[in-house]
Protein backbone atom coordinates (compact mmCIF):
# COMPACT_ATOMS: atom_id res chain seq x y z
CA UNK A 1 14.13 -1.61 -5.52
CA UNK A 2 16.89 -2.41 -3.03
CA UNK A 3 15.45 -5.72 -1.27
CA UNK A 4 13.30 -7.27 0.32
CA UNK A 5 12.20 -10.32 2.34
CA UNK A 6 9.76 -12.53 0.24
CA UNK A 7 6.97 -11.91 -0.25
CA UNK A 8 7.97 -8.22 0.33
CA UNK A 9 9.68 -6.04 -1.93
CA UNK A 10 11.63 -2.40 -0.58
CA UNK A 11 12.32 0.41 -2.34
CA UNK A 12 13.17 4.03 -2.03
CA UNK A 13 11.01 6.46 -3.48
CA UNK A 14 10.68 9.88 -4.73
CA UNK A 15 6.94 11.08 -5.20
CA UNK A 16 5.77 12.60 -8.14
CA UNK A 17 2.59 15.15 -8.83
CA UNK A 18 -0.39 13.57 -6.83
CA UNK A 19 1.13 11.80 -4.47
CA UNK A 20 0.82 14.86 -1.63
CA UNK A 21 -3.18 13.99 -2.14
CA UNK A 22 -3.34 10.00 -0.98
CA UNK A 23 0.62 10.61 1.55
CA UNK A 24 -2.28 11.22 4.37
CA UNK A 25 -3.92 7.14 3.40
CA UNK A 26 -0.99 5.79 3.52
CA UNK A 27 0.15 7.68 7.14
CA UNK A 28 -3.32 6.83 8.39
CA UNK A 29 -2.84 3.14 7.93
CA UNK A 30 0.66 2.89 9.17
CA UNK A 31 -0.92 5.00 12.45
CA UNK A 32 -3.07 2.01 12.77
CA UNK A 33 -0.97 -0.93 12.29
CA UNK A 34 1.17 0.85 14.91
CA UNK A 35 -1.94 1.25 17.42
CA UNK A 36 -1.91 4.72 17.31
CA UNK A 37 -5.43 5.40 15.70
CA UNK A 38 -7.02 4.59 19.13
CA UNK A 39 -10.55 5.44 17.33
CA UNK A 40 -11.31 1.75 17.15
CA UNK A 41 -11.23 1.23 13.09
CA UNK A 42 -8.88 -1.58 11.37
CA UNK A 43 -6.08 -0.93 9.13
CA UNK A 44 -7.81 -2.65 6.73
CA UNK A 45 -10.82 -0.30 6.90
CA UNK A 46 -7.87 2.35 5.94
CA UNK A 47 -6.43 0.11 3.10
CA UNK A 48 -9.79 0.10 1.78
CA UNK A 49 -9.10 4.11 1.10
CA UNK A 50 -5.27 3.54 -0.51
CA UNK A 51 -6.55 0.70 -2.62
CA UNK A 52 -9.46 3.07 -3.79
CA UNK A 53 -6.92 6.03 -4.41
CA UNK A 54 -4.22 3.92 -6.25
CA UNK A 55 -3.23 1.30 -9.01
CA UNK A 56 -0.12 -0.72 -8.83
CA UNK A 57 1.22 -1.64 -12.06
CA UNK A 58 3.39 -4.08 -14.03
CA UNK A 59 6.77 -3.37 -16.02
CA UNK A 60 4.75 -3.22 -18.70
CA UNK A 61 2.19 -1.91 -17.82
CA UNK A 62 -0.82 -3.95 -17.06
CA UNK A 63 -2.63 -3.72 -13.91
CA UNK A 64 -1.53 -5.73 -10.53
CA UNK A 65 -5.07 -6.98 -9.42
CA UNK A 66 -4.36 -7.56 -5.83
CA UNK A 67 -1.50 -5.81 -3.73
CA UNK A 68 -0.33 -4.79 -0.57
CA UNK A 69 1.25 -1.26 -0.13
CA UNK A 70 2.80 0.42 2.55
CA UNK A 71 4.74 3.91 1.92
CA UNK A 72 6.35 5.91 4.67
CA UNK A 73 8.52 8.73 3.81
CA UNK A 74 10.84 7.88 0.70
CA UNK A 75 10.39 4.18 2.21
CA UNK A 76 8.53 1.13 -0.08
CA UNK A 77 7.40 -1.64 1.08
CA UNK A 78 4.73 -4.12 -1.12
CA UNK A 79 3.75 -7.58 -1.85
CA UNK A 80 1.10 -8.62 -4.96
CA UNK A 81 -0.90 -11.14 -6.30
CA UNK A 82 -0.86 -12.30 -9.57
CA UNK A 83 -4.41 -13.18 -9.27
CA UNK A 84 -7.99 -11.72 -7.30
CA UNK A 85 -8.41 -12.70 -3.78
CA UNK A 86 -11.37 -14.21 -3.03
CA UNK A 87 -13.82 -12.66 -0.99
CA UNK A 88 -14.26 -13.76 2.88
CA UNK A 89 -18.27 -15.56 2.76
């Protein structure tokens, strides 16, 4: 981790085995947050496929239940929740 400017956390990354298989999510929902993906779905229709691919974990381990992920090259960017968001009625 390098910085960040709160809530959001950067780091640098190098990927490890697996992460070829979700790089395309991740491109797919910075293409639409940029307005390239012209094919009228929302980013968050494209989260929906990162958050379904991948965990995001504590120090030690535990599981972060709510998070925020963004990955573009060797580029991080996040933000978390310590708790569940509640679901939109």
């Amino acid at each position: 981790m390098y910085g960040g400017d709160f809530p959001w956390l950067n780091a640098r990354i190098e990927p490890r085995a697996g992460f070829e298989e979700v790089r395309p999510l991740f491109a797919e929902v910075l293409s639409r947050l940029d307005g390239v993906g012209a094919d009228g779905g929302s980013w968050e229709q494209s989260y929906n496929a990162v958050r379904a691919a991948v965990l995001l974990r504590y120090p030690d381990g535990g599981e972060v239940p709510e998070f925020l992920l963004h990955i573009d090259g060797d580029e991080a960017w996040w933000r978390w929740s310590n708790e569940p968001f509640e679901e939109d009625s």
